[in-house]
Protein backbone atom coordinates (compact mmCIF):
# COMPACT_ATOMS: atom_id res chain seq x y z
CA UNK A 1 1.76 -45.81 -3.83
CA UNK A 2 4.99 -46.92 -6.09
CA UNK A 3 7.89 -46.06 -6.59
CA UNK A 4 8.81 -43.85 -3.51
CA UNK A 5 12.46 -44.64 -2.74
CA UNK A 6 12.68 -42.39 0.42
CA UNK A 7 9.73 -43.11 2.06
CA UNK A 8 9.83 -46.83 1.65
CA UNK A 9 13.29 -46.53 2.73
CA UNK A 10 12.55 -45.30 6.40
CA UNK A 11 9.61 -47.21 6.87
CA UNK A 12 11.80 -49.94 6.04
CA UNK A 13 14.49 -48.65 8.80
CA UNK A 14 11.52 -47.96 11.07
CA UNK A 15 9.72 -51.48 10.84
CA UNK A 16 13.57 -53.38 12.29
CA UNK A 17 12.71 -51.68 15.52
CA UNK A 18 16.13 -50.05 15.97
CA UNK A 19 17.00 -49.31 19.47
CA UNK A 20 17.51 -45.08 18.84
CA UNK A 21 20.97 -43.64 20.56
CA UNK A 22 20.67 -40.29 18.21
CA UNK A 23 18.48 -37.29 17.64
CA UNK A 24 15.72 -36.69 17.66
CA UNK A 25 15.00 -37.03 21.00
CA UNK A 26 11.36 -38.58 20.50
CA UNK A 27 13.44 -41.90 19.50
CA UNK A 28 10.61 -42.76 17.46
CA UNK A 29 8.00 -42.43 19.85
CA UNK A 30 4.82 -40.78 19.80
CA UNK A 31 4.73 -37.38 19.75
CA UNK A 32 2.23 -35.43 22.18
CA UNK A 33 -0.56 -34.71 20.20
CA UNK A 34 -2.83 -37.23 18.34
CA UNK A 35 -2.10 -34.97 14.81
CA UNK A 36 1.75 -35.57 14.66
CA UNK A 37 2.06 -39.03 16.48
CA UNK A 38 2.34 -41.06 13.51
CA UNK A 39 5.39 -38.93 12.12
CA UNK A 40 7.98 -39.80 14.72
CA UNK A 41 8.35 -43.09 13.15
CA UNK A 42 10.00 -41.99 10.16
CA UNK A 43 11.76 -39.23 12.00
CA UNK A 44 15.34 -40.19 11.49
CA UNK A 45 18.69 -38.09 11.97
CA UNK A 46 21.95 -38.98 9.03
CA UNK A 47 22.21 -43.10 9.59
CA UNK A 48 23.91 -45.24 6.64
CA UNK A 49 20.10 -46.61 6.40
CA UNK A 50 18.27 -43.33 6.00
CA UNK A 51 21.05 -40.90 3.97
CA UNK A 52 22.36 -37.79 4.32
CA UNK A 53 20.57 -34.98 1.99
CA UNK A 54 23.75 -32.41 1.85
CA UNK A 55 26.01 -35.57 0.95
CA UNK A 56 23.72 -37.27 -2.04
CA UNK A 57 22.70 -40.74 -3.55
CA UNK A 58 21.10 -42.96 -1.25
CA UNK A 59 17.38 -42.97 -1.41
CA UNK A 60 17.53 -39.51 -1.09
CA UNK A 61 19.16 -39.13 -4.13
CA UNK A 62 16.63 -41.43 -6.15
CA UNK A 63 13.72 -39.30 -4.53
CA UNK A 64 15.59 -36.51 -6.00
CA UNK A 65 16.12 -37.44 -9.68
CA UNK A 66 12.29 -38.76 -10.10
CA UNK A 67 11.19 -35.03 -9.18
CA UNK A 68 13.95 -33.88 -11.49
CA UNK A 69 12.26 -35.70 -14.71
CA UNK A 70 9.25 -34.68 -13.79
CA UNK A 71 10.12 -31.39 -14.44
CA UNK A 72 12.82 -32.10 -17.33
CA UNK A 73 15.38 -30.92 -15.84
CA UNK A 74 19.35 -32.68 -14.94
CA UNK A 75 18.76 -32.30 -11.25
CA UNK A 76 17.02 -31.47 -8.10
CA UNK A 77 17.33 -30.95 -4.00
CA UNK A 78 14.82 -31.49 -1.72
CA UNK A 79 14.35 -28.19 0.23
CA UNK A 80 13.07 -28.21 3.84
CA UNK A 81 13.17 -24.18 4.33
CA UNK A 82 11.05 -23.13 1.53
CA UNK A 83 11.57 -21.56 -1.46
CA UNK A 84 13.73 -18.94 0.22
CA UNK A 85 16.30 -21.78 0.97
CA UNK A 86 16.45 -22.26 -2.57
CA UNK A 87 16.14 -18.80 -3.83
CA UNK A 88 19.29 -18.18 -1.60
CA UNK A 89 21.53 -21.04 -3.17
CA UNK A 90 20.39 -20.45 -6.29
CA UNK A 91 21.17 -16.60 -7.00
CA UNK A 92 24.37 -17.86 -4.75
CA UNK A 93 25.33 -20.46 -8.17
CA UNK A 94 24.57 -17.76 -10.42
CA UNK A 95 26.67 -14.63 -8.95
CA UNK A 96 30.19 -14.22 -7.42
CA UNK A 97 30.05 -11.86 -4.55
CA UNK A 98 30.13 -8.30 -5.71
CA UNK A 99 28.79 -8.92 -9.44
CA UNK A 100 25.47 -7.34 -10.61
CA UNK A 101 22.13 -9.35 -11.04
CA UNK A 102 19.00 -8.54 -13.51
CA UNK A 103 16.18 -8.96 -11.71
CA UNK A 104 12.31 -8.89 -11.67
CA UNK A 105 10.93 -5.94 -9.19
CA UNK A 106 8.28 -8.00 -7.92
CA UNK A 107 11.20 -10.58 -6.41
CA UNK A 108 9.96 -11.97 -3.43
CA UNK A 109 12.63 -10.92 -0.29
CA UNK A 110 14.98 -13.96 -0.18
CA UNK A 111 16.07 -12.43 -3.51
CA UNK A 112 16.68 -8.76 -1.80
CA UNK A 113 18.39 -10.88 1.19
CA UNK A 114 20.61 -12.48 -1.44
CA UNK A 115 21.81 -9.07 -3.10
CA UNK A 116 23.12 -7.75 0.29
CA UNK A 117 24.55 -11.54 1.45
CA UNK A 118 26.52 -11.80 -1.34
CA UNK A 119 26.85 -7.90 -1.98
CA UNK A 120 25.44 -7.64 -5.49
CA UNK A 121 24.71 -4.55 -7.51
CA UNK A 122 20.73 -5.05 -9.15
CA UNK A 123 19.41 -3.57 -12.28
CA UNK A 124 15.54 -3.80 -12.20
CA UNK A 125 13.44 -5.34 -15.02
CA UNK A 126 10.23 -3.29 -15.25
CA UNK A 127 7.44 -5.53 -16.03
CA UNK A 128 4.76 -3.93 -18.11
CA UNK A 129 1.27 -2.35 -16.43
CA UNK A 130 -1.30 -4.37 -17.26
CA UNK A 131 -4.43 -1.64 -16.82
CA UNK A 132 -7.32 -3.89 -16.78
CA UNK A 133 -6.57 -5.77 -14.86
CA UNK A 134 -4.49 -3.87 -12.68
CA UNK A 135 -1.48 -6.01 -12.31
CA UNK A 136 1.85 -6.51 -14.07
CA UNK A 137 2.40 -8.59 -17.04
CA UNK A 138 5.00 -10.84 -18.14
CA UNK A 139 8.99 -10.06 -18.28
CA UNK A 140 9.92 -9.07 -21.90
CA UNK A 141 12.49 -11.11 -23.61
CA UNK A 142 12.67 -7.46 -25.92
CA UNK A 143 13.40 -5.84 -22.82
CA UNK A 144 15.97 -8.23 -21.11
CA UNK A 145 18.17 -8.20 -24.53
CA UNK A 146 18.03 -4.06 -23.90
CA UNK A 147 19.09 -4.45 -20.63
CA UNK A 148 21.44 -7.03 -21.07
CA UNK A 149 22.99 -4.61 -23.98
CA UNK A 150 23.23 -1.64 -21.90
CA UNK A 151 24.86 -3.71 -18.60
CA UNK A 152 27.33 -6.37 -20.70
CA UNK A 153 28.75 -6.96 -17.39
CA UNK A 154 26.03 -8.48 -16.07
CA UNK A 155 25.71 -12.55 -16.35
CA UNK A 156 22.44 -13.56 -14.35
CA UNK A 157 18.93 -12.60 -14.74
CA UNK A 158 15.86 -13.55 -11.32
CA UNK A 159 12.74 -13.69 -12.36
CA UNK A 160 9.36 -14.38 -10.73
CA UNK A 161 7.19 -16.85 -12.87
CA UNK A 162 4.29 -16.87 -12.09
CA UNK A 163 3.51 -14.08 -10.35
CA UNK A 164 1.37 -14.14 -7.06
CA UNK A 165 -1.83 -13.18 -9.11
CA UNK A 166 -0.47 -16.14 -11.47
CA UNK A 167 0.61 -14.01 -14.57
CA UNK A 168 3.09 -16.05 -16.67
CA UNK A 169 6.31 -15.38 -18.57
CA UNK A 170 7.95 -16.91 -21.47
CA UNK A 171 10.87 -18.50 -19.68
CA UNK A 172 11.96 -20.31 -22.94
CA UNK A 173 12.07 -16.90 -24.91
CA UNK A 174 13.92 -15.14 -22.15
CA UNK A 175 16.47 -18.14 -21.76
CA UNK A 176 17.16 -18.03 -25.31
CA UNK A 177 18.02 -13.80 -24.89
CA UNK A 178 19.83 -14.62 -21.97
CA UNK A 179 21.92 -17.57 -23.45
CA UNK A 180 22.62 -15.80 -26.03
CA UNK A 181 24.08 -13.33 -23.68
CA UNK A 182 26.64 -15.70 -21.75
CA UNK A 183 23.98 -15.59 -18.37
CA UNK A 184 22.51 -17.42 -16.15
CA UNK A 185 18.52 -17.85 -15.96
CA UNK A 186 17.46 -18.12 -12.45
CA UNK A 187 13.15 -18.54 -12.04
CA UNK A 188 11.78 -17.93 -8.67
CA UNK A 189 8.42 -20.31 -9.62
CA UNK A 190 7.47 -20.84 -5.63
CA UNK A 191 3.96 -20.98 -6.84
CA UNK A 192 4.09 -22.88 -9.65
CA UNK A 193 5.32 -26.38 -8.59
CA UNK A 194 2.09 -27.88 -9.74
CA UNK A 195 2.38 -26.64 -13.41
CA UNK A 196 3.67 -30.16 -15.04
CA UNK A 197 0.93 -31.58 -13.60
CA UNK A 198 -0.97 -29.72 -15.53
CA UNK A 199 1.02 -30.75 -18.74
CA UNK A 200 2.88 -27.20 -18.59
CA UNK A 201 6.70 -27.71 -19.21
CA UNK A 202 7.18 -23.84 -18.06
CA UNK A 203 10.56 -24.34 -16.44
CA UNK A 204 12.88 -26.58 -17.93
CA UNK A 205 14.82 -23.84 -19.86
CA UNK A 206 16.06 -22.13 -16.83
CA UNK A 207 19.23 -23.11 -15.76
CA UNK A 208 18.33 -22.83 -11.94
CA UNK A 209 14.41 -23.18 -10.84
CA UNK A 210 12.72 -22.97 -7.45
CA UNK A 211 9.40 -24.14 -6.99
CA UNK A 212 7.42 -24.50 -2.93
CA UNK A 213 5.75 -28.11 -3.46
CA UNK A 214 3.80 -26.34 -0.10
CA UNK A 215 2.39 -23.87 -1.99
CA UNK A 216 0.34 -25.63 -4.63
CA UNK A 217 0.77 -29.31 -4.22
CA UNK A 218 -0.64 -31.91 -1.42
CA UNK A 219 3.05 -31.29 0.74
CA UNK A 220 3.50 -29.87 4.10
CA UNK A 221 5.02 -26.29 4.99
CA UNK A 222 8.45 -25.56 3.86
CA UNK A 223 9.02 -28.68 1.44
CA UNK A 224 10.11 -27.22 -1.99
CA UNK A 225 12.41 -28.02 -4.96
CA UNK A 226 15.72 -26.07 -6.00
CA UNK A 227 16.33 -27.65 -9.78
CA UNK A 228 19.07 -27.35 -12.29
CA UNK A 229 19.67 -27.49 -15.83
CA UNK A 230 23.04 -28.92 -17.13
CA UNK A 231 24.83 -26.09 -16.36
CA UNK A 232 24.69 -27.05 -12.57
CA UNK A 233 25.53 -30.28 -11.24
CA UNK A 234 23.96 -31.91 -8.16
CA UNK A 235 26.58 -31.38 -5.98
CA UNK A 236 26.44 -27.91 -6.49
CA UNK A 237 23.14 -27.81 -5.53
CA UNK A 238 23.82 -29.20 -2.67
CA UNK A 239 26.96 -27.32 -1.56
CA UNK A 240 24.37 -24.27 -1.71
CA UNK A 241 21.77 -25.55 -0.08
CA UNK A 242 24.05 -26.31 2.73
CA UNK A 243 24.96 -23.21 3.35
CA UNK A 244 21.12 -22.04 3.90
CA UNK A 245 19.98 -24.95 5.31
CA UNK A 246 19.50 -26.90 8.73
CA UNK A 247 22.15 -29.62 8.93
CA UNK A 248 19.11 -31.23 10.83
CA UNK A 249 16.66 -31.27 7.80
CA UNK A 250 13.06 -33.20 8.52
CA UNK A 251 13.11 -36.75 7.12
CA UNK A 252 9.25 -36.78 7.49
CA UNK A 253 9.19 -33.60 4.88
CA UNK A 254 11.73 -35.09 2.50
CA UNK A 255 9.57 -38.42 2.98
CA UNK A 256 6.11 -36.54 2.36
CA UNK A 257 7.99 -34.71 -1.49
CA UNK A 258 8.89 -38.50 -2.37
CA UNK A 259 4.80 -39.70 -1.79
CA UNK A 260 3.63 -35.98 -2.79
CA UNK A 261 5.28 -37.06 -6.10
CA UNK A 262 4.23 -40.38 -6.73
CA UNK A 263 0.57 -39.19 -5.50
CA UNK A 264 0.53 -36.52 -8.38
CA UNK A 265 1.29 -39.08 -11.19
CA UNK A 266 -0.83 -41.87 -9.92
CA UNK A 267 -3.82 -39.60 -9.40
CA UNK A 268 -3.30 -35.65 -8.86
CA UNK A 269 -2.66 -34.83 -11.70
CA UNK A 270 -6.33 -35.91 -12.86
CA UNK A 271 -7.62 -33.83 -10.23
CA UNK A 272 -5.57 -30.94 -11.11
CA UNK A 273 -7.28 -30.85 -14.42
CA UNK A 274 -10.62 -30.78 -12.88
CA UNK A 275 -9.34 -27.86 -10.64
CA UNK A 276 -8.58 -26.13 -13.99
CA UNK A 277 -11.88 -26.60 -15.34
CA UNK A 278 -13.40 -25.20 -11.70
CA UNK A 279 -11.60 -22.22 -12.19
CA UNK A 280 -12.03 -21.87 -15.93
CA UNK A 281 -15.86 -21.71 -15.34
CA UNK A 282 -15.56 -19.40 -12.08
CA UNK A 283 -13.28 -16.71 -14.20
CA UNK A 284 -16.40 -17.13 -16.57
CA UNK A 285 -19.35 -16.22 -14.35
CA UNK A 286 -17.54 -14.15 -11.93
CA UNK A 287 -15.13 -11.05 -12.33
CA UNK A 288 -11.56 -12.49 -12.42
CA UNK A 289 -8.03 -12.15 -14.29
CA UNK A 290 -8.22 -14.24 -17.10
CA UNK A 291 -6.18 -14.86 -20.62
CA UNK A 292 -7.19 -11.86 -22.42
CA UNK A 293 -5.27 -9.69 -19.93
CA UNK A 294 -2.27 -12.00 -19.48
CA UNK A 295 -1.02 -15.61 -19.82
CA UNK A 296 -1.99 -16.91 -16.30
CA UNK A 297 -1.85 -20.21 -13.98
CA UNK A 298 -4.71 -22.34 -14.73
CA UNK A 299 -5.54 -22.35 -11.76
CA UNK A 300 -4.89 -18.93 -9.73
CA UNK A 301 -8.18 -17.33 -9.48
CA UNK A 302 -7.25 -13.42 -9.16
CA UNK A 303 -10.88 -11.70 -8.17
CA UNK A 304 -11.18 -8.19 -9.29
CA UNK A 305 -13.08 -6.03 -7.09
CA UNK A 306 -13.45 -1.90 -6.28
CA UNK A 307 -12.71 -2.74 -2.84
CA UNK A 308 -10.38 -6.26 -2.82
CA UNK A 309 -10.23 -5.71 1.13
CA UNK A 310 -13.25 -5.56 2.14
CA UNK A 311 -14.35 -8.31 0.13
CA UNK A 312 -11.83 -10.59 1.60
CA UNK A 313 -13.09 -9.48 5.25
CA UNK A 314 -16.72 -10.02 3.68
CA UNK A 315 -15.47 -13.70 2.50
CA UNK A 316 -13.96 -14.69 5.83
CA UNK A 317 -16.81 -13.83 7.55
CA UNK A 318 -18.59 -16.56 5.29
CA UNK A 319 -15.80 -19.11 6.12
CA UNK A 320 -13.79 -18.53 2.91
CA UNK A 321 -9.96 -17.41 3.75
CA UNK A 322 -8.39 -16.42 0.58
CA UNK A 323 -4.44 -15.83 0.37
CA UNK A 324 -4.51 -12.60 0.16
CA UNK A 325 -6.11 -9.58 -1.50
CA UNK A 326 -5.14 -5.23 -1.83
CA UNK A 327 -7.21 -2.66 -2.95
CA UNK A 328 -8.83 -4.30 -6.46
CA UNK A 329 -8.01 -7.98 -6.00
CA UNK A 330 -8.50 -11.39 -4.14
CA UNK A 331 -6.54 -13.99 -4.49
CA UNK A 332 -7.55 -17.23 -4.63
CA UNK A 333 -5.51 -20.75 -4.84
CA UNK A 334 -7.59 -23.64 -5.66
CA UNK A 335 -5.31 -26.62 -5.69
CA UNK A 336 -5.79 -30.36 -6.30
CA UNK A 337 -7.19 -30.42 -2.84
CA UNK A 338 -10.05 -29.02 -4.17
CA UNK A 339 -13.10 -31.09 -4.59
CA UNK A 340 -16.62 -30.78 -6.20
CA UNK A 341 -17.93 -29.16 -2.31
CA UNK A 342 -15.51 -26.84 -1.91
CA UNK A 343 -15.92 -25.50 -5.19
CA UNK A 344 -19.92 -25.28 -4.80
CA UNK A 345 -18.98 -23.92 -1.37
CA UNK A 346 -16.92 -20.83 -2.46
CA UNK A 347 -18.84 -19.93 -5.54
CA UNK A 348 -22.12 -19.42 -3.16
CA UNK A 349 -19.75 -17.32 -1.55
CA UNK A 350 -18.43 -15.25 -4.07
CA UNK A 351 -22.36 -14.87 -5.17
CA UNK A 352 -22.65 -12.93 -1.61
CA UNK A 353 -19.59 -10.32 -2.21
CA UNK A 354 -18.95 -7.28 -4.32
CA UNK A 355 -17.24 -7.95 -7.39
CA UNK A 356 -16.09 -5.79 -10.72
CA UNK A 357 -13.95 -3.63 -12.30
CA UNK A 358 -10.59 -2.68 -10.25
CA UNK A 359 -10.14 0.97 -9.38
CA UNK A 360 -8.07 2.54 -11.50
CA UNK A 361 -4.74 1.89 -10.04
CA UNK A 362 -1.91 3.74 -11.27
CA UNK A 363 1.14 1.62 -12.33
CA UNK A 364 4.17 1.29 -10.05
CA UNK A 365 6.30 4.23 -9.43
CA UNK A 366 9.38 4.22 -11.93
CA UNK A 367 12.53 1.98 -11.35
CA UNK A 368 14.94 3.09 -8.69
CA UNK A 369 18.39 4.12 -9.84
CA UNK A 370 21.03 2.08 -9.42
């Protein structure tokens, strides 16, 4: 592959046979199992020849600012503790200690670890009860500006986009509402790192993103993106990051976004495509979220069943482990991984399970007070 900065970088480093003094205490070596053996090579501490990711440029820094065009936005940093590294800095760029924050209910938990870090006071966005299909729908921009209206004090909005059962929202429409406003767009998108590869620009009117290459993308555990608009520079993504991050972060995960990267545009992308067409014909001829009841991922197959459950016990006793399921739904994330096989695989599968019509579910309980 071209055009990976980091990675050619230690390999580089790795190939002058330096005589290793510093961590990690491997020194390069093999480590002792035949799966991770390979990865001590590139597994460097902070050296003038391998960078420093909390002090910038280097070949770190280049890594960095290909991601960042990728998704059109001014900047990025590599995250090595998951999205909730990133959700963490992020909300911690976006509100002083003690101001109040806007925010999705369906946040994941760094966002509810934020609030009582830093002390903020939330107002919840209800997100409107999609019947059907028995999930929630997008944020409303309509509903934001009446929030925003009725809480002038408040100058950052979290939301989730997409949405574990992939339900989009209009992150352009509610930047331009919250703009408009003086505030600050944060978008938890931990599951949607793949989405430009899919020709999707969903993100690149937030001011901060976060996006877990782990979740959807060929990387390993824990690699994901914080990104920034041009309202936050660089180094103040890093001087956040810092402050939720190992000082010690894993060269061979920064190395494996750089390749993960340059893998995507050389040939995942393609493949992604193909993924959406898997799942495009699966929401067809099985029973399954799909556009009517909500702008959704391409690619997150949401299962409706009577008893979601059982039917992912059912499934795992076939040798298909969805991510998770609840009382109407399985979820499903096909990725780029995916080939032709596993496809043919899990639709035999899902011919041998009970699909249809959720219960009727009544929508969430109404929005806690203050």
């Amino acid at each position: 592959m071209e055009n990976t900065p980091l990675y050619t970088a230690l390999r580089r480093f790795a190939a002058q046979n330096p005589l290793r003094m510093h961590m990690p205490g491997h020194k390069g070596k093999p480590l002792p199992a035949p799966e991770l053996a390979g990865l001590a090579s590139i597994d460097f501490t902070e050296l003038p020849p391998t960078g420093n990711l909390f002090d910038g440029g280097g070949a770190i820094g280049e890594a960095e600012e290909l991601w960042a065009k990728v998704f059109q936005m001014d900047s990025c940093l590599f995250l090595t503790g998951g999205s909730t590294q990133g959700v963490l800095a992020a909300l911690t760029l976006a509100c002083p200690p003690g101001s109040g924050l806007l925010l999705d209910r369906g946040c994941h938990r760094s966002a509810f670890h934020a609030m009582a870090l830093l002390d903020l006071k939330p107002v919840y966005l209800p997100r409107p009860w999609l019947a059907e299909g028995a999930v929630t729908g997008p944020i409303s921009p309509d509903e934001v500006e009446k929030q925003l209206l009725a809480h002038p004090e408040i100058k950052a909005v979290c939301i989730t986009s997409p949405t574990y059962y992939g339900v989009l929202s209009d992150i352009p429409a509610l930047a331009a509402v919250i703009h408009r406003h003086g505030g600050v767009l944060v978008v938890d998108g931990a599951h949607g790192a793949h989405l430009p590869f899919l020709g999707l620009d969903h993100y690149s009117a937030a001011d901060l993103a976060v996006v877990s290459a782990h979740k959807t993308l060929p990387a390993p555990g824990q690699s994901a993106l914080l990104l920034a608009g041009g309202r936050f520079s660089q180094a103040d993504l890093r001087r956040a990051g810092a402050i939720y991050g190992s000082s010690s972060p894993s060269y061979p995960m920064m190395a494996a976004l750089d390749l993960c990267r340059a893998h995507m545009l050389e040939e995942g992308a393609a493949a992604y495509q193909k993924t959406a067409e898997e799942v495009a014909a699966l929401r067809r001829d099985f029973p399954a979220l799909t556009a009517r009841h909500a702008p959704l991922d391409p690619t997150r197959l949401t299962l409706l069943s009577p008893r979601g459950f059982d039917t992912q016990e059912r499934l795992e006793g076939l040798g298909v482990w969805p991510e998770m399921a609840d009382g109407g739904h399985v979820v499903l994330i096909p990725t780029c991984a995916d080939g032709a096989e596993d496809f043919a695989r899990l639709r035999q599968a899902l011919e041998q399970v009970e699909l249809g019509p959720c219960p009727a579910f009544p929508p969430p309980p109404p929005l806690p007070e203050g």
